[in-house]
N, C-alpha and C. Protein backbone atom coordinates (compact mmCIF):
# COMPACT_ATOMS: atom_id res chain seq x y z
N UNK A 1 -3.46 1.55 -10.77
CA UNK A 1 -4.80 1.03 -10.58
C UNK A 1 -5.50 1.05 -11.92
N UNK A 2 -6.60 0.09 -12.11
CA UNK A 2 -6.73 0.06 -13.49
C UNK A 2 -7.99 0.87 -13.57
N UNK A 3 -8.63 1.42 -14.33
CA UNK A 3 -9.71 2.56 -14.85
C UNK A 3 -11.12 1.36 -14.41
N UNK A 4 -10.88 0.63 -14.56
CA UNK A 4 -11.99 -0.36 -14.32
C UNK A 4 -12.70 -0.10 -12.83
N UNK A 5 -12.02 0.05 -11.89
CA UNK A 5 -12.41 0.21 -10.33
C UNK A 5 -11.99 1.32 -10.00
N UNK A 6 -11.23 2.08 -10.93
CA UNK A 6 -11.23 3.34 -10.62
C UNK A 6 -11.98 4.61 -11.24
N UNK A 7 -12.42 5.27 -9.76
CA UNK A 7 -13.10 6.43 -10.44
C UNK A 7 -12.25 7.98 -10.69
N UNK A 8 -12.08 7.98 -12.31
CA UNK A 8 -11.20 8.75 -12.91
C UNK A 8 -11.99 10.16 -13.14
N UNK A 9 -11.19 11.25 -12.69
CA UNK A 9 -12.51 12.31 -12.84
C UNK A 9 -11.43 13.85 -13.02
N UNK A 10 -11.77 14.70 -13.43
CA UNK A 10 -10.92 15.73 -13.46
C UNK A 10 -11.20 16.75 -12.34
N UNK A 11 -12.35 16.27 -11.33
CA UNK A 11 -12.59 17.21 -10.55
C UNK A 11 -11.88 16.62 -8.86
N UNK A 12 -11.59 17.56 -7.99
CA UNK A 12 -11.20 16.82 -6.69
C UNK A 12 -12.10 16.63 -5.59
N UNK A 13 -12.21 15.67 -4.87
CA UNK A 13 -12.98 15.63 -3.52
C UNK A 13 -12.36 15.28 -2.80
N UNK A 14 -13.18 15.25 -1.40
CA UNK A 14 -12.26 14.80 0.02
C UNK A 14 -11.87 13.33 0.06
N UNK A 15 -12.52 12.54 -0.93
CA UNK A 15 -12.51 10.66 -0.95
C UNK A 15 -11.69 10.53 -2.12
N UNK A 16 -11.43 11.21 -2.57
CA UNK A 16 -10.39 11.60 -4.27
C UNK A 16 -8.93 12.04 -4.14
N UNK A 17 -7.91 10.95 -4.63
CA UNK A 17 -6.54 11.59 -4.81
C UNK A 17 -5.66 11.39 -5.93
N UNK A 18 -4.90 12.45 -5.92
CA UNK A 18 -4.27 12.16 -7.22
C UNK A 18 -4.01 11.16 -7.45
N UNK A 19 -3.38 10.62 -8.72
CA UNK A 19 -3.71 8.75 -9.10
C UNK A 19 -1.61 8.94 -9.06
N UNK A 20 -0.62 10.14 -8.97
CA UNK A 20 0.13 9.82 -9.00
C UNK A 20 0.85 9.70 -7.39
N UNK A 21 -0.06 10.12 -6.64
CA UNK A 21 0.72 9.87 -4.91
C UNK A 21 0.71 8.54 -4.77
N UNK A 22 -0.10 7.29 -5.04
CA UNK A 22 -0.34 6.07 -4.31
C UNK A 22 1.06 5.79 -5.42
N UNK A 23 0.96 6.14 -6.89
CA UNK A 23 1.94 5.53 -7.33
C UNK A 23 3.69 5.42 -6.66
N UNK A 24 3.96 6.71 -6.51
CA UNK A 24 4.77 7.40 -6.21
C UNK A 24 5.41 6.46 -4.72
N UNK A 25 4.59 6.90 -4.01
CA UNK A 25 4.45 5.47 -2.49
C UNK A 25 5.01 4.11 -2.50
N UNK A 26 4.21 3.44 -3.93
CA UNK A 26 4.07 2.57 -4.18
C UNK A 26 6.08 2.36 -4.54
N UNK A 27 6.34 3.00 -5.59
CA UNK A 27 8.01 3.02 -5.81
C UNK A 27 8.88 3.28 -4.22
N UNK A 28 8.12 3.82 -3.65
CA UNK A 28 9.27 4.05 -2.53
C UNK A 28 9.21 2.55 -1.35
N UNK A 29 7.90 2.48 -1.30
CA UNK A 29 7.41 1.12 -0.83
C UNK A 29 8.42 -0.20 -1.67
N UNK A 30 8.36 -0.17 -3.07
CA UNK A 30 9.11 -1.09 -3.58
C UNK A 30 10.65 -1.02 -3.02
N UNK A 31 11.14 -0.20 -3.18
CA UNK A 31 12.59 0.30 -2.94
C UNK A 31 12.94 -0.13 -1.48
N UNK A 32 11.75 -0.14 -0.52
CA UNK A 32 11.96 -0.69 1.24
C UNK A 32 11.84 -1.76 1.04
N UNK A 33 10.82 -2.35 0.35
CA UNK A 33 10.84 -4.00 0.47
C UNK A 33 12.14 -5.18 -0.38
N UNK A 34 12.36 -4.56 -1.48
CA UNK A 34 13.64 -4.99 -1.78
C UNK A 34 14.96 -4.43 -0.97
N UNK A 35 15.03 -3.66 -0.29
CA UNK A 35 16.17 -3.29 0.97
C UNK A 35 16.16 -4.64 1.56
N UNK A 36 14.80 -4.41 2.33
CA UNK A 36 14.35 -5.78 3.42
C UNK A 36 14.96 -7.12 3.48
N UNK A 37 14.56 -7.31 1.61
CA UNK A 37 15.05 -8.83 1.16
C UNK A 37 16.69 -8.97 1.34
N UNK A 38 17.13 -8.04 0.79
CA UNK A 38 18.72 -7.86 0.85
C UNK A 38 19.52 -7.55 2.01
N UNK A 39 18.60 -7.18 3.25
CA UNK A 39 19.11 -7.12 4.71
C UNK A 39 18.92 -8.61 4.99
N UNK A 40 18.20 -9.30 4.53
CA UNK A 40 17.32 -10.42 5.44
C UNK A 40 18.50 -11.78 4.71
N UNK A 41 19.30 -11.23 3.74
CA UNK A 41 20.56 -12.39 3.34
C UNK A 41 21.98 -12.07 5.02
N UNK A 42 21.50 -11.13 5.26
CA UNK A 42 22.84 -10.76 6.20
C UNK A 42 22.25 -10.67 7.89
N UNK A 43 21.34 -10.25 7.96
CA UNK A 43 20.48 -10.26 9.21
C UNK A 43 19.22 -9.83 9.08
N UNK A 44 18.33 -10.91 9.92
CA UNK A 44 17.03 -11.22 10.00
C UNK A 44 16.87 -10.25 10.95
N UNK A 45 17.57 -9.46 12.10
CA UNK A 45 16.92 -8.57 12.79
C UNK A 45 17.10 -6.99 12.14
N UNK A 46 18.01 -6.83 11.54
CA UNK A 46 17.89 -5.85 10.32
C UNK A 46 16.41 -5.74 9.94
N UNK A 47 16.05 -6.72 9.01
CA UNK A 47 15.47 -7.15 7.85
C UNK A 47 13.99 -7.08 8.75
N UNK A 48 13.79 -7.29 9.91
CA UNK A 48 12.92 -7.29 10.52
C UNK A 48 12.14 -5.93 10.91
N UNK A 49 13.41 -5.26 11.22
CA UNK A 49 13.49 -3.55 11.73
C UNK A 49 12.96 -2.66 10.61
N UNK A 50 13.68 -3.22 9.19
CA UNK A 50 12.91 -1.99 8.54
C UNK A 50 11.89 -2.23 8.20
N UNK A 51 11.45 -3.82 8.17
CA UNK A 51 10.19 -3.73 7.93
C UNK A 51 8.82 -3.29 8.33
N UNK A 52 8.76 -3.61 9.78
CA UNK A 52 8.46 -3.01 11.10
C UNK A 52 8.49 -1.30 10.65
N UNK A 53 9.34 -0.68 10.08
CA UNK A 53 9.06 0.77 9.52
C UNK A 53 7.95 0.85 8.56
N UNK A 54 8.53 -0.05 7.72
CA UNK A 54 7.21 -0.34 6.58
C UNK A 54 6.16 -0.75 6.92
N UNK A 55 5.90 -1.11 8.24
CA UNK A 55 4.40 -1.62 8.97
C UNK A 55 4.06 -0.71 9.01
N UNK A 56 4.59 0.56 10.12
CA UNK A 56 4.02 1.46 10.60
C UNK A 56 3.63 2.32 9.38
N UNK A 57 4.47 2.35 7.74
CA UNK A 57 4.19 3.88 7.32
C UNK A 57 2.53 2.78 6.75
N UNK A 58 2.55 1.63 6.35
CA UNK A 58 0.89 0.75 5.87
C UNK A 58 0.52 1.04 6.90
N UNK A 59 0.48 0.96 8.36
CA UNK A 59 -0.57 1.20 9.40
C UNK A 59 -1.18 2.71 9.17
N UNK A 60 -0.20 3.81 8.91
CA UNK A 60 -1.22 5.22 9.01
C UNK A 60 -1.61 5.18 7.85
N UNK A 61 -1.41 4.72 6.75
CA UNK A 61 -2.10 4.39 5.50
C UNK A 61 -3.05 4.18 5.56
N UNK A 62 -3.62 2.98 6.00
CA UNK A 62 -4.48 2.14 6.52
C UNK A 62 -5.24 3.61 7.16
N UNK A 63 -5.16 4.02 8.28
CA UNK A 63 -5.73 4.48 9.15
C UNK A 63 -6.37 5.91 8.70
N UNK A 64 -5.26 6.81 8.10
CA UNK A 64 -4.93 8.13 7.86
C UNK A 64 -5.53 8.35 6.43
N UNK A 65 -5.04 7.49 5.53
CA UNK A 65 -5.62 7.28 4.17
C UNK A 65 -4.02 7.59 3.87
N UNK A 66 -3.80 7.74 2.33
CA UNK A 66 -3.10 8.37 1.17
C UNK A 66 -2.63 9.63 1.09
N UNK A 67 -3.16 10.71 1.05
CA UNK A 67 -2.50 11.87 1.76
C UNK A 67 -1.91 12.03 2.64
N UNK A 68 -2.04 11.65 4.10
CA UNK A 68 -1.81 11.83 4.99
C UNK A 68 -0.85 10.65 5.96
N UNK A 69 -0.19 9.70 5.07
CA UNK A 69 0.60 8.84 4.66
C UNK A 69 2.44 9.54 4.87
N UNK A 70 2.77 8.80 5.96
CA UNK A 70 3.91 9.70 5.48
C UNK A 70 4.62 9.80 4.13
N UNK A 71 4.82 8.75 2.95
CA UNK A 71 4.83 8.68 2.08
C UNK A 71 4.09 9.60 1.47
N UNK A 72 2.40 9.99 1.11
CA UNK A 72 1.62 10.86 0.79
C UNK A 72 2.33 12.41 0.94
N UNK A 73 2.85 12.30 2.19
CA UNK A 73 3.09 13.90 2.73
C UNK A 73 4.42 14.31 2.29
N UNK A 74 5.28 13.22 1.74
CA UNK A 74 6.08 13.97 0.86
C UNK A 74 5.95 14.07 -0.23
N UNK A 75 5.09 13.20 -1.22
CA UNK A 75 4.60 13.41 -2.16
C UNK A 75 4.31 14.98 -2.23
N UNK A 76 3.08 15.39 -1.52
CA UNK A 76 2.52 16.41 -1.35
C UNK A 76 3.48 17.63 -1.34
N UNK A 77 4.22 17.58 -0.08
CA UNK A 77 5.49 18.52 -0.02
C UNK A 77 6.66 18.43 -0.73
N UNK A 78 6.68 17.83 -1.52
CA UNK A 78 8.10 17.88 -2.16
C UNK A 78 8.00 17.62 -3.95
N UNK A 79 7.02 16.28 -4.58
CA UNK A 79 6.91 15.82 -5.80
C UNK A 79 5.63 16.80 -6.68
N UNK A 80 4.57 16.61 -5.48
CA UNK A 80 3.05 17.55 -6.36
C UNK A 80 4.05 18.83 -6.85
N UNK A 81 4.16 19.67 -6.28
CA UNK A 81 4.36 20.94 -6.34
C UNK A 81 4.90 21.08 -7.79
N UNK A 82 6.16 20.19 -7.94
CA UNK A 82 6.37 20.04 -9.44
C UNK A 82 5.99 19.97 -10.46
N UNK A 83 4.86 19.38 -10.48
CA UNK A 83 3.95 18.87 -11.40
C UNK A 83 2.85 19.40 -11.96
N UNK A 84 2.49 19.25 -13.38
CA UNK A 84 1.53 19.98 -13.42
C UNK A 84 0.36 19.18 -12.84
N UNK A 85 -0.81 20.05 -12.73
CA UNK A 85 -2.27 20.35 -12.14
C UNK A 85 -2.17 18.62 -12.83
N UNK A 86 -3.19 17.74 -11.85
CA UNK A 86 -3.79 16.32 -11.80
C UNK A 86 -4.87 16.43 -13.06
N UNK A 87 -4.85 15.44 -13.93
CA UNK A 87 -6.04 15.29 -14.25
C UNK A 87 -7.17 13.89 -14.28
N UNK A 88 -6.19 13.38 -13.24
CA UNK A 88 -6.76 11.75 -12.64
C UNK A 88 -6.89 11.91 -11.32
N UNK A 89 -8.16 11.45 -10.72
CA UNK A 89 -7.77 11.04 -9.43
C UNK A 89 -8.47 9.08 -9.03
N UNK A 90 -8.49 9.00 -7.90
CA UNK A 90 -8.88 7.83 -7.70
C UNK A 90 -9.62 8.00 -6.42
N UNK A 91 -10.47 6.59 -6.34
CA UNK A 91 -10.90 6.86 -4.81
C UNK A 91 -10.00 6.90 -3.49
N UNK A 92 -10.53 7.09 -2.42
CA UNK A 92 -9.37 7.07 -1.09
C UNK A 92 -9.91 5.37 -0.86
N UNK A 93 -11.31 4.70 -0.19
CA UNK A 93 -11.48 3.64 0.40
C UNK A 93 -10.27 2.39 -0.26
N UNK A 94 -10.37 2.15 -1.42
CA UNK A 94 -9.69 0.96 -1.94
C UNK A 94 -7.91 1.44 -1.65
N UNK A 95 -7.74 2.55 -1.85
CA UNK A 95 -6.27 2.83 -1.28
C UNK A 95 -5.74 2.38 0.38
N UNK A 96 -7.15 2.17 0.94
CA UNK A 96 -6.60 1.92 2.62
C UNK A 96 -6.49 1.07 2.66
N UNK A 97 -7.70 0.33 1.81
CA UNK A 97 -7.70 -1.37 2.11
C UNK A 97 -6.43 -1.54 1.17
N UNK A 98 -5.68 -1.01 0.89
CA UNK A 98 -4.86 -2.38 0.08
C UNK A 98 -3.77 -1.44 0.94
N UNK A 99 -3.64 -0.68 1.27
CA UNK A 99 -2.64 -0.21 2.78
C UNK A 99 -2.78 -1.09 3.58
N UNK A 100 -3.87 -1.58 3.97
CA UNK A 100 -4.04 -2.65 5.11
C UNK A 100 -3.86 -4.22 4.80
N UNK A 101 -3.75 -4.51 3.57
CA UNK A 101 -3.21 -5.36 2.83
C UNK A 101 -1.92 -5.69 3.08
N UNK A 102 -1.13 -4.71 3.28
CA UNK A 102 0.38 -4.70 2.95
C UNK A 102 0.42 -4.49 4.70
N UNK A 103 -0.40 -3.88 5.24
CA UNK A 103 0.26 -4.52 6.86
C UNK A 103 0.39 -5.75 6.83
N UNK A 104 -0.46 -6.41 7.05
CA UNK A 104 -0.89 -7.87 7.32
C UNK A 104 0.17 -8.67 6.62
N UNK A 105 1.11 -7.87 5.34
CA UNK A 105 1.76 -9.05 5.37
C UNK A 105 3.13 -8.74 6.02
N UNK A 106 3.04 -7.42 6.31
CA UNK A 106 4.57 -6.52 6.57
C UNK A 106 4.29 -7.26 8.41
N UNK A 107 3.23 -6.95 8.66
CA UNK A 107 3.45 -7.87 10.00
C UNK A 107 4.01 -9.78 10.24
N UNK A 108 3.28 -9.97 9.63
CA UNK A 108 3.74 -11.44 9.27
C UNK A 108 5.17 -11.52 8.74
N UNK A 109 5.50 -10.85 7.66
CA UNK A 109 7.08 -10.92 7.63
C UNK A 109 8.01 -10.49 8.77
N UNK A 110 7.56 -9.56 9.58
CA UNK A 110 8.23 -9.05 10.80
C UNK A 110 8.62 -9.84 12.12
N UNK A 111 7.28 -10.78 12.17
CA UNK A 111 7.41 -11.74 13.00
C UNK A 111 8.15 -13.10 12.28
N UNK A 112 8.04 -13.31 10.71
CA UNK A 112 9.16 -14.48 10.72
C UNK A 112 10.36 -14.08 11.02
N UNK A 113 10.71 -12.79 10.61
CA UNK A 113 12.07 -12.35 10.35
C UNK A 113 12.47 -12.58 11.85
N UNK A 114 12.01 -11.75 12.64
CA UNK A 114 12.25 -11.80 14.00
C UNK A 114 12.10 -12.95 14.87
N UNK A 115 11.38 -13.99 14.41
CA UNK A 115 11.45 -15.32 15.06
C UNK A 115 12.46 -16.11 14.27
N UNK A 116 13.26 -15.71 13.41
CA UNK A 116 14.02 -16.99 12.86
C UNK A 116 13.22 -17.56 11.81
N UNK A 117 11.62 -17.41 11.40
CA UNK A 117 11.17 -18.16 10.50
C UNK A 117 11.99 -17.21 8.90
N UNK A 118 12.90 -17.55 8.53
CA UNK A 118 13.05 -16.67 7.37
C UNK A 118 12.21 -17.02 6.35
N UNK A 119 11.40 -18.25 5.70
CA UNK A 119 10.74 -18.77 4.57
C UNK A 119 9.69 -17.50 4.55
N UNK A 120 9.11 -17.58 6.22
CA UNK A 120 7.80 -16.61 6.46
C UNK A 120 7.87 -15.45 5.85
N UNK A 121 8.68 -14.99 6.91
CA UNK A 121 9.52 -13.64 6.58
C UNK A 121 9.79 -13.17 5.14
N UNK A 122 10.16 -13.85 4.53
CA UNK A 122 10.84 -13.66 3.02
C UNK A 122 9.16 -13.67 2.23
N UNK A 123 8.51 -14.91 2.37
CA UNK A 123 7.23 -15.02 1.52
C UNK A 123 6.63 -13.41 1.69
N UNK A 124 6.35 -13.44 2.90
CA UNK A 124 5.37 -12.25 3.20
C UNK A 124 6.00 -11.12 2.42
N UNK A 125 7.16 -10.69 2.50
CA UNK A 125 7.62 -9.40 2.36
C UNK A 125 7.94 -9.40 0.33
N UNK A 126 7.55 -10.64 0.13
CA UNK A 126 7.70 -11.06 -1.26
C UNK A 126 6.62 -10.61 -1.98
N UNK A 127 5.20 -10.81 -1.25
CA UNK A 127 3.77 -11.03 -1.54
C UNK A 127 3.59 -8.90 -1.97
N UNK A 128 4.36 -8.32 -0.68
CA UNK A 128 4.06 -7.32 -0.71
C UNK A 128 4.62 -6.56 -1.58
N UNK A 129 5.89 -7.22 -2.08
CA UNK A 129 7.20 -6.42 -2.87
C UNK A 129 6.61 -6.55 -4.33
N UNK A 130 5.94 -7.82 -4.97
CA UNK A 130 4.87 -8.08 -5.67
C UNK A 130 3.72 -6.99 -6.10
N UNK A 131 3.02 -6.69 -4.53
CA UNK A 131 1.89 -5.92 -5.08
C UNK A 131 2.32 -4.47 -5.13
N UNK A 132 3.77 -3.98 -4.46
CA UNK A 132 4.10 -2.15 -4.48
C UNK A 132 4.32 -2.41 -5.91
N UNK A 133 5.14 -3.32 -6.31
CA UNK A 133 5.40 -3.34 -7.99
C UNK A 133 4.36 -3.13 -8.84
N UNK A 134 3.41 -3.88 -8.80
CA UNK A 134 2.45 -3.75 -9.77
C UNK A 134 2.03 -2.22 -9.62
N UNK A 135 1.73 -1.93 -8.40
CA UNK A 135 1.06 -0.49 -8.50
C UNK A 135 2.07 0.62 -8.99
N UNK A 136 3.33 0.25 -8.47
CA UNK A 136 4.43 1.64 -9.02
C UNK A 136 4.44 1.15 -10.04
N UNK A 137 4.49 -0.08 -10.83
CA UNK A 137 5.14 0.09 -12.58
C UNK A 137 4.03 -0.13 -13.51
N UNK A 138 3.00 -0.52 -12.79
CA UNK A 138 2.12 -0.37 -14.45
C UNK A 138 0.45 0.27 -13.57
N UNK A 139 0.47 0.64 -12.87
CA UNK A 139 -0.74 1.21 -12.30
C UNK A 139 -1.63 0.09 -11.90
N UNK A 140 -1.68 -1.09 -11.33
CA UNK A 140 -2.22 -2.17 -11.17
C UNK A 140 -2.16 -2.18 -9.33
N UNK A 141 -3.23 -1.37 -8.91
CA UNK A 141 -3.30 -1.63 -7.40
C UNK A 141 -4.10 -3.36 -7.21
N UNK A 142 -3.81 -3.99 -6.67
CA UNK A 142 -3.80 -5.17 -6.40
C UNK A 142 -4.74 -5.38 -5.42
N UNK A 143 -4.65 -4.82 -4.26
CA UNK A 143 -5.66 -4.55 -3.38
C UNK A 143 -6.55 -4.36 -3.60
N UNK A 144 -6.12 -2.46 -4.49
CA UNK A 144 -7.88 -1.84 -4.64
C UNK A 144 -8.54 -3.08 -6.11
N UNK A 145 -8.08 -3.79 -6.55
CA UNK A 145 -8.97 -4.80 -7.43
C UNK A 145 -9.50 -5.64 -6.41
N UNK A 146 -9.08 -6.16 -4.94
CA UNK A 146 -10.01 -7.10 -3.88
C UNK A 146 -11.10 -6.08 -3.35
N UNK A 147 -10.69 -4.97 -3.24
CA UNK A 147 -11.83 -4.36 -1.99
C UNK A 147 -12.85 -4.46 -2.70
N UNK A 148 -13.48 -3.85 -4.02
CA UNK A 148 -14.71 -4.38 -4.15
C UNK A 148 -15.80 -5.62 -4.03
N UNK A 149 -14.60 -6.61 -4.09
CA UNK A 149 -15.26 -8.20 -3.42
C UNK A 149 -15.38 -7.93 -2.00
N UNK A 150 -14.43 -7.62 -1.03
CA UNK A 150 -14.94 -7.46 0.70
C UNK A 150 -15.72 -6.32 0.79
N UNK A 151 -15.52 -5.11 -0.27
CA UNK A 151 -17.35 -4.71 0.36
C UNK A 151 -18.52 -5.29 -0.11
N UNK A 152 -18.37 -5.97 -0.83
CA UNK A 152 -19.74 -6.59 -1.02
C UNK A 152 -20.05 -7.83 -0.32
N UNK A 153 -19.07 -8.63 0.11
CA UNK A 153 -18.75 -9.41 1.34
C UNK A 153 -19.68 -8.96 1.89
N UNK A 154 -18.75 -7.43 2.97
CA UNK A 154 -19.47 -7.01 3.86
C UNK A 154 -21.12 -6.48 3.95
N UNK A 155 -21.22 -6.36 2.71
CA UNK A 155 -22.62 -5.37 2.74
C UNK A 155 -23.40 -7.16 2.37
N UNK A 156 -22.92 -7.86 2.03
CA UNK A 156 -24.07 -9.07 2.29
C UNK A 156 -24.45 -9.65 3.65
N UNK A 157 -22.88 -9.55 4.21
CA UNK A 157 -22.87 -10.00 5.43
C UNK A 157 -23.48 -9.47 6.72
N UNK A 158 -23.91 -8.42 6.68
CA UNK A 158 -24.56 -7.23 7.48
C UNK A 158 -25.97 -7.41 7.04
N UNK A 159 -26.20 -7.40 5.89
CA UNK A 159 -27.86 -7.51 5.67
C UNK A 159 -28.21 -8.80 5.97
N UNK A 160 -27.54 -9.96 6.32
CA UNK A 160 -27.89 -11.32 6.71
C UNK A 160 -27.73 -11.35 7.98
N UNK A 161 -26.80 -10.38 8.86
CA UNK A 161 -27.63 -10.35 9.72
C UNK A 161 -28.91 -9.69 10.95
N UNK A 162 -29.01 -8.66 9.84
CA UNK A 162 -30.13 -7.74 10.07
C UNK A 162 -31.09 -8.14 9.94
């Protein structure tokens, strides 16, 4: 994620996480979605199945936040511990939304895969394999650079109609 939308701080809060768990995610996320592509040359209901895994771990993302991610929770239990003490963190909100990002397309690829649309299937899971990359290899959350446009979306859209 780039320093620009992110708030970099040496101290921790409950809306604050280390800047290396989303990364970390983000590589393991890459590593499922290129599986996906390479199931989806041999079978589309494969290719469908794990993605459909990869829905669900973006759905508690989405829901749960970043910590609490199954991804997050091995971070936590297995990679933090290693490491020394954080001296970055980031916000939690823009981490969900771009969790919920990557449903929307992990769903859409799930249903081409599984209907036979492979173009679908393949685009979607392309779009997403795209944005885990950017965030695992150069810190470029993709998402969290949109959410500040849909909250301000939203916060216009609410006062118009108040």
């Amino acid at each position: 994620m780039s320093t620009s939308t992110t708030s970099r701080s040496r101290t921790g809060s409950a809306d604050q996480v280390d800047v290396r768990g989303p990364r970390f995610a983000a590589w393991i996320t890459t590593g499922v979605l290129v599986t996906v592509l390479v199931l989806s040359t041999f079978s589309l209901v494969a290719a469908g199945l794990l993605l459909a895994a990869q829905a669900v771990v973006f759905g508690l993302g989405a829901a749960r936040g970043p910590r609490n991610s199954p991804y997050g929770q091995v971070f936590a239990r297995f990679v933090a511990p290693r490491l020394s003490p954080t001296t970055e963190r980031e916000p939690v909100a823009p981490l969900r939304f771009a969790q919920l990002v990557g449903l929307v397309f992990a769903v859409v690829g799930v249903v081409g895969f599984l209907t036979g649309l492979t173009v679908v299937g393949t685009v979607a899971t392309g779009f997403a394999l795209f944005a885990a990359l950017l965030n695992a290899a150069f810190a470029f959350c993709l998402g969290c650079q949109i959410y500040p446009l849909v909250a301000r979306f939203r916060r216009s859209t609410s006062i118009t109609a108040a």
